[in-house]
C-alpha atoms as a PDB file:
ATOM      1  CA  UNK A   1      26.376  13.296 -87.567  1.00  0.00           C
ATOM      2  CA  UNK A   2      27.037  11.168 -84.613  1.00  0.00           C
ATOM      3  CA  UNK A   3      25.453   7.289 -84.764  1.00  0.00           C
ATOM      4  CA  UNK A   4      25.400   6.025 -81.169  1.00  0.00           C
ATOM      5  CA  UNK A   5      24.176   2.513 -81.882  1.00  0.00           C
ATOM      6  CA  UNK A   6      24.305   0.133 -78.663  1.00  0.00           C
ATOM      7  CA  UNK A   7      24.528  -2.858 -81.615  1.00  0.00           C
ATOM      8  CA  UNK A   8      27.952  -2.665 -83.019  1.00  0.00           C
ATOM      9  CA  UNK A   9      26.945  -4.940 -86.120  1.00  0.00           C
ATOM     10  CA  UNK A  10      24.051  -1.623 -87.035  1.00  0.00           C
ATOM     11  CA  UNK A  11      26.927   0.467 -86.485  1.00  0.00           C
ATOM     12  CA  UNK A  12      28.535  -0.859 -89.500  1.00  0.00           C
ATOM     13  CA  UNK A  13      26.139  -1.560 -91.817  1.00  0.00           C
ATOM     14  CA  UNK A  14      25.071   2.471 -91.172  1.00  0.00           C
ATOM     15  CA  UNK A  15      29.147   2.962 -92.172  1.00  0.00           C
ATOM     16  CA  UNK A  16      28.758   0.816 -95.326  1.00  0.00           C
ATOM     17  CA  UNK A  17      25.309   2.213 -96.247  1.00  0.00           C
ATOM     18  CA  UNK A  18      27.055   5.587 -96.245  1.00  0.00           C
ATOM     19  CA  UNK A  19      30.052   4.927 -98.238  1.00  0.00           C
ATOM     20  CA  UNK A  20      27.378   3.271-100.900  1.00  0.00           C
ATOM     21  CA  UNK A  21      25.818   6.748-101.299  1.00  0.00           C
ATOM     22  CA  UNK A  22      29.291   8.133-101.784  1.00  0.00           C
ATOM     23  CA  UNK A  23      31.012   5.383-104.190  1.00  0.00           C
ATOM     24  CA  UNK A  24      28.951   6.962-107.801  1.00  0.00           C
ATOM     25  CA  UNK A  25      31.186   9.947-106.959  1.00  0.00           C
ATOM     26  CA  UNK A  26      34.235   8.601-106.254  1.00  0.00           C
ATOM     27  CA  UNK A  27      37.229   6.819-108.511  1.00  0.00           C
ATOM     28  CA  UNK A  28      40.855   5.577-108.518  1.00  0.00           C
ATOM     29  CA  UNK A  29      41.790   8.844-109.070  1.00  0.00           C
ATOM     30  CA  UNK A  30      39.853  10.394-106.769  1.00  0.00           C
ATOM     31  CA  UNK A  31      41.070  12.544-103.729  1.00  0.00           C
ATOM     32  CA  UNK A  32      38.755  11.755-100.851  1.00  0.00           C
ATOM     33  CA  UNK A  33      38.154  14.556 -97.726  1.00  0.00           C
ATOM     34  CA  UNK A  34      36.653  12.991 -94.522  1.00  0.00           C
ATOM     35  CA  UNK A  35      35.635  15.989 -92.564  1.00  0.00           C
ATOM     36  CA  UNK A  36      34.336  14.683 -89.276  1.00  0.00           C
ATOM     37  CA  UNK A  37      35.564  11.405 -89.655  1.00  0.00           C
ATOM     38  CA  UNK A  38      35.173  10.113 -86.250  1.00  0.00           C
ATOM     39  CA  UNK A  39      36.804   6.691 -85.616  1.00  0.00           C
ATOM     40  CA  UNK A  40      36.560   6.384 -89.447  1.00  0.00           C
ATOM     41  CA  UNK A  41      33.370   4.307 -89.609  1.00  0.00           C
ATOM     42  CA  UNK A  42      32.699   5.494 -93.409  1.00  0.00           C
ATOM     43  CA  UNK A  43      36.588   5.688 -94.173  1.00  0.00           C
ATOM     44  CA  UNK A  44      36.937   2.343 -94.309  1.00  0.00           C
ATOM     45  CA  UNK A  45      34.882   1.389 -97.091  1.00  0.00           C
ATOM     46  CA  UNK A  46      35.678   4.377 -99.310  1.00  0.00           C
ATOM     47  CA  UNK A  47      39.474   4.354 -98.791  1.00  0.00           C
ATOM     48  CA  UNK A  48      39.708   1.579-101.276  1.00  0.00           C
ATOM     49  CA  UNK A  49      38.072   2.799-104.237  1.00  0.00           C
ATOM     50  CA  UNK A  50      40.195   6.176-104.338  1.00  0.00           C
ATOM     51  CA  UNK A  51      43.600   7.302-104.629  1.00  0.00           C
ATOM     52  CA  UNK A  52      43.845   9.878-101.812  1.00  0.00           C
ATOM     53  CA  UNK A  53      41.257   9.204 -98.214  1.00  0.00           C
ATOM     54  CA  UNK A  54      42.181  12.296 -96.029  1.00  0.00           C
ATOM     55  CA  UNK A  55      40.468  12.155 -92.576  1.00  0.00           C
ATOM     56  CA  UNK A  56      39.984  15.136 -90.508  1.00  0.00           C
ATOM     57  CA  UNK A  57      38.155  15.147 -87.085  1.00  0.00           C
ATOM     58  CA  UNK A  58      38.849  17.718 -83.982  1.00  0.00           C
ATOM     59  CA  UNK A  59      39.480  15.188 -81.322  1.00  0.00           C
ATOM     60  CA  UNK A  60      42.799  13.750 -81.361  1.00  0.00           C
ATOM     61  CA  UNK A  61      41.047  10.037 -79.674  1.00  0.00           C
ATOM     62  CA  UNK A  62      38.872   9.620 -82.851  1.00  0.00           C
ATOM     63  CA  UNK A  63      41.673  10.583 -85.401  1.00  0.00           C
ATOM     64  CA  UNK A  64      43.812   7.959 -82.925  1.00  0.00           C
ATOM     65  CA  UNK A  65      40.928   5.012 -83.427  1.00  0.00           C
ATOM     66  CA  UNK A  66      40.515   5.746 -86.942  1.00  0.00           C
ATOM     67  CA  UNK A  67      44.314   5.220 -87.444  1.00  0.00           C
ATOM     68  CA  UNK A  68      44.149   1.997 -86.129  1.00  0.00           C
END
């Protein structure tokens, strides 16, 4: 899903909200796949309640921004 919100503040609440949904299924110990993950908007907030965030995306400019 893309989220083209003009507000960046929405934008990241919508990337928190998701990761909420996610966190009951993810530990420590858990090895996280990001497929799709864009500039890694939900990333961020799972990466630091597993062990192992791996974020995939086709375009080389998102998988740049989401290094960053």
């Amino acid at each position: 899903m893309i989220v083209t919100y003009d507000d960046e503040e929405r934008f990241e609440t919508t990337g928190r909200e998701e990761a909420s949904r996610l966190l009951p299924h993810v530990s420590t110990t858990s090895t996280v796949l990001d497929l799709g993950c864009g500039i890694g908007r939900v990333a961020l907030y799972v990466a630091p309640h597993c062990r192992t965030l791996w974020a995939a995306d086709v375009s080389e400019a998102m998988l740049a921004m989401a290094r960053q």
